[in-house]
C-alpha atoms as a PDB file:
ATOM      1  CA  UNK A   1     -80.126  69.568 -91.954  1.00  0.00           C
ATOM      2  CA  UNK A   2     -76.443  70.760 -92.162  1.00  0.00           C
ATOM      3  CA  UNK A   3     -75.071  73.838 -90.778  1.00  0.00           C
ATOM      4  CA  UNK A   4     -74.812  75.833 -94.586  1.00  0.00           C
ATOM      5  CA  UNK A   5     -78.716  74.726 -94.901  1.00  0.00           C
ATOM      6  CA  UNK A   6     -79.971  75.954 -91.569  1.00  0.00           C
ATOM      7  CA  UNK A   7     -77.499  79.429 -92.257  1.00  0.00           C
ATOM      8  CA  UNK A   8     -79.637  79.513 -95.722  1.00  0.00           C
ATOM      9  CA  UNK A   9     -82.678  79.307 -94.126  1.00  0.00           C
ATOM     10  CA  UNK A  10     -85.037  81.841 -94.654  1.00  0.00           C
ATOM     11  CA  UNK A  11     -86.455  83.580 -91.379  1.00  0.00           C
ATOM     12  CA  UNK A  12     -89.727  81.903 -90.168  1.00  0.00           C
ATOM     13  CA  UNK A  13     -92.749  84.656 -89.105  1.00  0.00           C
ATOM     14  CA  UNK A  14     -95.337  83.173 -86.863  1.00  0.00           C
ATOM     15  CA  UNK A  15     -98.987  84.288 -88.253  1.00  0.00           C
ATOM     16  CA  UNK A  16    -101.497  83.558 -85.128  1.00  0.00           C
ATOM     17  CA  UNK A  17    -104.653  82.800 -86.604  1.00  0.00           C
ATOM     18  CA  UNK A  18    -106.868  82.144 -83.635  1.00  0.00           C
ATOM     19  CA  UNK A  19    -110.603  82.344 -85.578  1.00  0.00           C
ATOM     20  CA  UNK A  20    -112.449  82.531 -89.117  1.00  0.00           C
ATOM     21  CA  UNK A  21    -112.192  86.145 -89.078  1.00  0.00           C
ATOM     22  CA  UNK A  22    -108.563  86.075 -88.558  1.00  0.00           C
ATOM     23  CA  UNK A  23    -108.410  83.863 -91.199  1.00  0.00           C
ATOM     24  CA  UNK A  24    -110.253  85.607 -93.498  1.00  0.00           C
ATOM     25  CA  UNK A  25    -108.065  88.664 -92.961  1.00  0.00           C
ATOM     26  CA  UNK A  26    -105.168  86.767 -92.420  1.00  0.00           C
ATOM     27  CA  UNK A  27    -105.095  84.742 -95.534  1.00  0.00           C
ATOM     28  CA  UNK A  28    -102.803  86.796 -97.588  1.00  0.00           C
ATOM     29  CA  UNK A  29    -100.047  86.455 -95.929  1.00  0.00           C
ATOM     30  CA  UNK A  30     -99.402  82.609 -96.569  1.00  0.00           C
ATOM     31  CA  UNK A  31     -98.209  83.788-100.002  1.00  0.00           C
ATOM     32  CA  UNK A  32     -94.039  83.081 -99.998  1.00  0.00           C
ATOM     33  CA  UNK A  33     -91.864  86.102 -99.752  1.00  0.00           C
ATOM     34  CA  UNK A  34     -88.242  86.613-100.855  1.00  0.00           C
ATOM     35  CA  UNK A  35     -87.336  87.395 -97.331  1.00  0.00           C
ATOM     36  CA  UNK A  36     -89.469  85.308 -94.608  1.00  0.00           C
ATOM     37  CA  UNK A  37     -91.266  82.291 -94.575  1.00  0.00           C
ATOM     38  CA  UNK A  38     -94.915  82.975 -93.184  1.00  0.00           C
ATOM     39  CA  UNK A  39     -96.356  80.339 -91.678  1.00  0.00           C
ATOM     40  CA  UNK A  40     -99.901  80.149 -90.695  1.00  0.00           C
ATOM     41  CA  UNK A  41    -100.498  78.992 -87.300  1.00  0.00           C
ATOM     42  CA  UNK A  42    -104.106  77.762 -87.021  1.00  0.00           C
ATOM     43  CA  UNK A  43    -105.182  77.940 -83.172  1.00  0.00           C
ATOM     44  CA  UNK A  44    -108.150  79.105 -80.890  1.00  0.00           C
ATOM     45  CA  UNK A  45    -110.888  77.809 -78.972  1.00  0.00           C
ATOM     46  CA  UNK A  46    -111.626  76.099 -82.660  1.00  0.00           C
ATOM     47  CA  UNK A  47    -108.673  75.704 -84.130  1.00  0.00           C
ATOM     48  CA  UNK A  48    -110.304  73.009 -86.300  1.00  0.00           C
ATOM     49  CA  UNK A  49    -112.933  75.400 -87.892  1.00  0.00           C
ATOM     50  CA  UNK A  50    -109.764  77.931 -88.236  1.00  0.00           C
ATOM     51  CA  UNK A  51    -107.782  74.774 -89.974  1.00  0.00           C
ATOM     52  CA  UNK A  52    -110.813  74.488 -92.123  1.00  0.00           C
ATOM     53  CA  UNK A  53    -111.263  78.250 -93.078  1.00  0.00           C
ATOM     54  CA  UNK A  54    -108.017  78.528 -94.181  1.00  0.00           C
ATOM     55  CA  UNK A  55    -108.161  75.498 -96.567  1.00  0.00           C
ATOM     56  CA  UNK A  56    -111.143  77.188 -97.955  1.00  0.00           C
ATOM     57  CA  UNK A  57    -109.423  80.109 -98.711  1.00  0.00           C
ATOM     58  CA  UNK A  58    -106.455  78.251-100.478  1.00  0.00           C
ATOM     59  CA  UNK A  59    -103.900  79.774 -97.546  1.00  0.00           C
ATOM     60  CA  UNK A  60    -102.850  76.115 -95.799  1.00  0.00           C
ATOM     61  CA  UNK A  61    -102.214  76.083 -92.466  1.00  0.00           C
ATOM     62  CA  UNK A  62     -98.374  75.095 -91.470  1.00  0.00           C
ATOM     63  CA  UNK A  63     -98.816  74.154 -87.784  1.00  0.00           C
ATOM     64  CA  UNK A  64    -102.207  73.297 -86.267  1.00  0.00           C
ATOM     65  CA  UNK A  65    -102.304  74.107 -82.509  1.00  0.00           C
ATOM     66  CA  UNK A  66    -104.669  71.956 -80.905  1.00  0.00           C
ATOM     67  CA  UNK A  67    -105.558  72.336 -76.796  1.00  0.00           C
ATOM     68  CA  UNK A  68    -107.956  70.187 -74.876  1.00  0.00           C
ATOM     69  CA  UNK A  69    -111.360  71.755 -75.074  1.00  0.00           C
ATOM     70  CA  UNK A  70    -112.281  74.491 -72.822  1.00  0.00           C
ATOM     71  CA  UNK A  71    -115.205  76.135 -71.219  1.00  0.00           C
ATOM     72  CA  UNK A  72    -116.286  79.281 -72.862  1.00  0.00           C
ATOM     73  CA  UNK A  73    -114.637  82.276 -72.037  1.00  0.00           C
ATOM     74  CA  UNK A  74    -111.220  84.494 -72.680  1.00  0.00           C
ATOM     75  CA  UNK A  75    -109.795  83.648 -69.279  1.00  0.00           C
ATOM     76  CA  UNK A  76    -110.006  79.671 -69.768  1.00  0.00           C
ATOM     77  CA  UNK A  77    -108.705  80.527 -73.659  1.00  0.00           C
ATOM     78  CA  UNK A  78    -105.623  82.001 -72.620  1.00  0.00           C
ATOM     79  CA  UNK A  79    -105.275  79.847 -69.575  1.00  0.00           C
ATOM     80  CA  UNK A  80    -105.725  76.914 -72.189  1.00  0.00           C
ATOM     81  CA  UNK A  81    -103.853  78.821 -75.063  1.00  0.00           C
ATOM     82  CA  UNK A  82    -100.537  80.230 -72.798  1.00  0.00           C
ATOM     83  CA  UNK A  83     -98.619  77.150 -72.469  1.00  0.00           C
ATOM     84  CA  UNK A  84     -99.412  75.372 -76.123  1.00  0.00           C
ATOM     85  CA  UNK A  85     -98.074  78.401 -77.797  1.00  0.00           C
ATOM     86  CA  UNK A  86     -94.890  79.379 -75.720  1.00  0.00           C
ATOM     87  CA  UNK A  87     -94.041  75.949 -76.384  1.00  0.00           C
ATOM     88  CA  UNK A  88     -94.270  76.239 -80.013  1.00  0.00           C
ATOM     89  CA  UNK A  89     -92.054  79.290 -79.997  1.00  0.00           C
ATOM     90  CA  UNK A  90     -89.534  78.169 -77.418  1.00  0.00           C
ATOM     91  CA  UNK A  91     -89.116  74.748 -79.821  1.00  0.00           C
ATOM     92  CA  UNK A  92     -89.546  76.517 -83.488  1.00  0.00           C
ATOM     93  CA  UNK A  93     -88.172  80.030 -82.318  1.00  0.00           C
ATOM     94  CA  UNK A  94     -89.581  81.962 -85.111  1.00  0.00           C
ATOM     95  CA  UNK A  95     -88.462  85.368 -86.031  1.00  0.00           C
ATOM     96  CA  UNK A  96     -90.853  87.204 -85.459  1.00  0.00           C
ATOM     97  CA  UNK A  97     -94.586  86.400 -84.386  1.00  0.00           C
ATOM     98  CA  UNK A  98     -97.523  88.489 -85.756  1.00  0.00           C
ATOM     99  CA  UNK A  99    -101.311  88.467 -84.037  1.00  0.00           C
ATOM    100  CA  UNK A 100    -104.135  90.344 -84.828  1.00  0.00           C
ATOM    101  CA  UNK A 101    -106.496  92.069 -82.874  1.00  0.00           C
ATOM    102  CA  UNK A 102    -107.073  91.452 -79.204  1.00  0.00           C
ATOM    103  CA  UNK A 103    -108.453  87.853 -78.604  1.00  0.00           C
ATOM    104  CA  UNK A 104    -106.959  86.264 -75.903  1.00  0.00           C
ATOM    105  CA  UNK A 105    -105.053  83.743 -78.081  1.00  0.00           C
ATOM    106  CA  UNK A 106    -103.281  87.233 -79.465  1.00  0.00           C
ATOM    107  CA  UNK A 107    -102.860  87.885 -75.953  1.00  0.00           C
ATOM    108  CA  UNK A 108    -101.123  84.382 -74.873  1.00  0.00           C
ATOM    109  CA  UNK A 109     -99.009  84.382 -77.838  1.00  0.00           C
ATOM    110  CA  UNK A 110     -97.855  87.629 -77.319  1.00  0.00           C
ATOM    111  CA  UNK A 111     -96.795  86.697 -74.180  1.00  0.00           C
ATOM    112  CA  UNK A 112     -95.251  83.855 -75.156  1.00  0.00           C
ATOM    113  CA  UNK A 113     -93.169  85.902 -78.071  1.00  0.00           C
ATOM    114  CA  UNK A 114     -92.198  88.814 -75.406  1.00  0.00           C
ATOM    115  CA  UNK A 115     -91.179  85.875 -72.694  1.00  0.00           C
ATOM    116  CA  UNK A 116     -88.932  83.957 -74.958  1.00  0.00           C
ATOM    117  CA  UNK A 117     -87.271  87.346 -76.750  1.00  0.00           C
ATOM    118  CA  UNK A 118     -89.136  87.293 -80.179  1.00  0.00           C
ATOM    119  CA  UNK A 119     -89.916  90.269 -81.963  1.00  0.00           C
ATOM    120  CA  UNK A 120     -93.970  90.433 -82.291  1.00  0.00           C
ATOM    121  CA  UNK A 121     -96.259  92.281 -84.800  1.00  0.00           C
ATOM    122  CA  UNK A 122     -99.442  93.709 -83.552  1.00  0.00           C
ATOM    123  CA  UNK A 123    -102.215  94.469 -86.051  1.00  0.00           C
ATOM    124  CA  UNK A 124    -105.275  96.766 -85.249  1.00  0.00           C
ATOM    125  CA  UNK A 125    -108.794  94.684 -85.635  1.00  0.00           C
ATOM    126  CA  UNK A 126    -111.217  97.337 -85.032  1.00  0.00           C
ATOM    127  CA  UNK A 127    -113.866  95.004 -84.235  1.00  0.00           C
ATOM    128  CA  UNK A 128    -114.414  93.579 -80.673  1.00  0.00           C
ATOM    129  CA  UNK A 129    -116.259  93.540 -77.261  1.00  0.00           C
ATOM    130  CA  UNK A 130    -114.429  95.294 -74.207  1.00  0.00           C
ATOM    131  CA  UNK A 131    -112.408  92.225 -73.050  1.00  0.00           C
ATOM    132  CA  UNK A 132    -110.716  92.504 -77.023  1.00  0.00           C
ATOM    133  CA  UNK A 133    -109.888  96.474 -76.281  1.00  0.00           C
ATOM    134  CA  UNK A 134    -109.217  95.890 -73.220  1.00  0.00           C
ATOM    135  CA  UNK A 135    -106.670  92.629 -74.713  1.00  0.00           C
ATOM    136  CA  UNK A 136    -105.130  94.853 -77.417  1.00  0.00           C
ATOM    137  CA  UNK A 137    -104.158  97.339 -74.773  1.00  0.00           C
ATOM    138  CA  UNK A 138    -102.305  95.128 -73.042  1.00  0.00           C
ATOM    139  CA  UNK A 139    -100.602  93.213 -75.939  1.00  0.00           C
ATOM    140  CA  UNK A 140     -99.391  97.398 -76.859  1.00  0.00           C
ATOM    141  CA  UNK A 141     -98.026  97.104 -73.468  1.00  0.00           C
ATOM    142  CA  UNK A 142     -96.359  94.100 -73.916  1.00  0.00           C
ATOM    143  CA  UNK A 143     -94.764  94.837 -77.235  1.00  0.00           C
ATOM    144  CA  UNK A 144     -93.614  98.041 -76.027  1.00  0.00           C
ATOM    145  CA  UNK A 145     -92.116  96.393 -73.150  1.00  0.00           C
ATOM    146  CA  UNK A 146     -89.187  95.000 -75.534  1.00  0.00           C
ATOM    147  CA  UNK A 147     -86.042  96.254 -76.171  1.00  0.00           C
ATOM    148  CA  UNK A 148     -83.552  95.487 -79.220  1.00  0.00           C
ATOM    149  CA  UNK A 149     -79.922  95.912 -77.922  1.00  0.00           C
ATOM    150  CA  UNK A 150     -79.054  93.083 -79.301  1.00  0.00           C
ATOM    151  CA  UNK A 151     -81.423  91.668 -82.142  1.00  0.00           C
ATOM    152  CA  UNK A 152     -79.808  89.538 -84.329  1.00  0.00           C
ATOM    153  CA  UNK A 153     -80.333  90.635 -88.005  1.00  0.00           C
ATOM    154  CA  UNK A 154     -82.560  87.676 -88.672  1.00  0.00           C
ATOM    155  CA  UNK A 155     -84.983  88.861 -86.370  1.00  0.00           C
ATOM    156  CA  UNK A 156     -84.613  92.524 -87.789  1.00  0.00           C
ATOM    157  CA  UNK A 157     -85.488  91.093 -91.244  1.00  0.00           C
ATOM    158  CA  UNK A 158     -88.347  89.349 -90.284  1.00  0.00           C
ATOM    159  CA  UNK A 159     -89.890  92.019 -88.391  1.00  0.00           C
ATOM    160  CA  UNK A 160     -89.514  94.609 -91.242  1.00  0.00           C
ATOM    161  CA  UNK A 161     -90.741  92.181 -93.408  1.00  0.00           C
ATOM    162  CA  UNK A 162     -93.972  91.260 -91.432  1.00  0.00           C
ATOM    163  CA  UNK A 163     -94.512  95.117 -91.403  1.00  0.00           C
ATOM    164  CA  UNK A 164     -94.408  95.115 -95.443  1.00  0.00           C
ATOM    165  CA  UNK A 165     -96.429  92.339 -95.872  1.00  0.00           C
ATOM    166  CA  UNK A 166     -98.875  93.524 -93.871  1.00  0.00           C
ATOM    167  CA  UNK A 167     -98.803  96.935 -95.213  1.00  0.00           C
ATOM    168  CA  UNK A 168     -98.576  95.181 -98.946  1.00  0.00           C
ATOM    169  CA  UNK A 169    -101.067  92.778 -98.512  1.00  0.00           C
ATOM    170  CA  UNK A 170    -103.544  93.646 -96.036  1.00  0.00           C
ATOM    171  CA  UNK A 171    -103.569  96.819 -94.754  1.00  0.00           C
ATOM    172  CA  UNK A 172    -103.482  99.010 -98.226  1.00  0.00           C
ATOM    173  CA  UNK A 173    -100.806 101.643 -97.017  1.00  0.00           C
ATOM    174  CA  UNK A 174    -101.371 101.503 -93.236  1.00  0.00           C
ATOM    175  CA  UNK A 175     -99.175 100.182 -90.998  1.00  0.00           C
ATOM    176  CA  UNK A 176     -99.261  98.052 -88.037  1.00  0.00           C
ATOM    177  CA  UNK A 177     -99.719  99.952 -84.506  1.00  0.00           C
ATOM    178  CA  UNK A 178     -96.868  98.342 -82.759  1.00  0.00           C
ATOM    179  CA  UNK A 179     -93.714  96.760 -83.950  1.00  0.00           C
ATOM    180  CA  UNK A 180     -90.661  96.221 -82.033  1.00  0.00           C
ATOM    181  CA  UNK A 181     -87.884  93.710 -81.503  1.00  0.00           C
ATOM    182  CA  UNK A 182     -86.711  91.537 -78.740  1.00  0.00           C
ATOM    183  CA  UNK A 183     -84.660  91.903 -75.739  1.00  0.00           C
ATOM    184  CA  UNK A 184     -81.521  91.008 -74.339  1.00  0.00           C
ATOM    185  CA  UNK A 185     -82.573  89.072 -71.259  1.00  0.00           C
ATOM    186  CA  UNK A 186     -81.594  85.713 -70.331  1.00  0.00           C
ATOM    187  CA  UNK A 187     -84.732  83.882 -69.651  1.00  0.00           C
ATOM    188  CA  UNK A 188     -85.079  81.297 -66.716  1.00  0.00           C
ATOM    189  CA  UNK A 189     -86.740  78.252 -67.276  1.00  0.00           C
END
């Protein structure tokens, strides 16, 4: 890809889709947009199922995130999750990453976004057990954590835009909770 092509590029946002329910909510949002690229980001304890929910639904998948299986539960999720998905953003660095809710895959890719600087979009899911309130607490915390000294307009773009679509698309006039951009900080490896 040449250097005018990658400039033309239109801002990739990160959709987290990390079960059927997410993907039934989630769906919408595969639709192109004049001003980022949403891609669908199938992942989870089952991110096969998830794969195969979104098919069904006509909203493909454009990365599949698969981990080695796990034993049950949200600690050995993100502990499985954590290191799959900040690798995906640290090589694809998307513009902006959204989740939903507060599974622990939300939770690990938030934490990837905040870690590596990218702007993230948290969405209310009303539904969930104690460990999910408990999750979506934390991902506030997170997100609020970030600054935006020095976001490049790129990133500005694609967060403003991940707030309309979700406004637009799913949401029906309400906005997401939490939306902020990323920081300055040099990050270690």
């Amino acid at each position: 890809m040449t250097a005018r092509e990658q400039a033309d590029r239109q801002p990739e946002l990160f959709v987290i889709v990390a079960s059927r329910e997410d993907a039934g909510a989630l769906a919408p949002l595969a639709e192109r947009d004049p001003e980022v690229v949403p891609v669908l980001v199938a992942t989870g304890p089952d991110p096969m199922a998830v794969d195969e929910a979104l098919d069904d639904l006509g909203a493909l998948a454009g990365r599949v995130l698969l981990v080695e299986d796990t034993e049950p539960g949200p600690v050995r999720e993100l502990a499985a999750l954590l290191p799959r998905l900040d690798a995906l953003v640290a090589d694809d660095r998307p513009a902006a990453v959204l989740v939903r809710g507060g599974s622990p895959t939300a939770l690990a890719a938030t934490q990837a976004a905040v870690w590596r600087g990218v702007p993230v979009v948290a969405v209310p899911n009303d539904d969930g057990d104690a460990v999910e309130v408990a999750n979506q607490a934390a991902i506030g915390a997170l997100v609020a954590s970030q600054e935006a000294p020095e976001a490049a307009p790129s990133d500005v773009r694609a967060a403003a835009a991940a707030h309309r679509l979700w406004r637009e698309r799913l949401a029906g006039g309400d906005g997401p909770r939490v939306v902020r951009l990323p920081t300055h900080r040099t990050l270690s490896a």
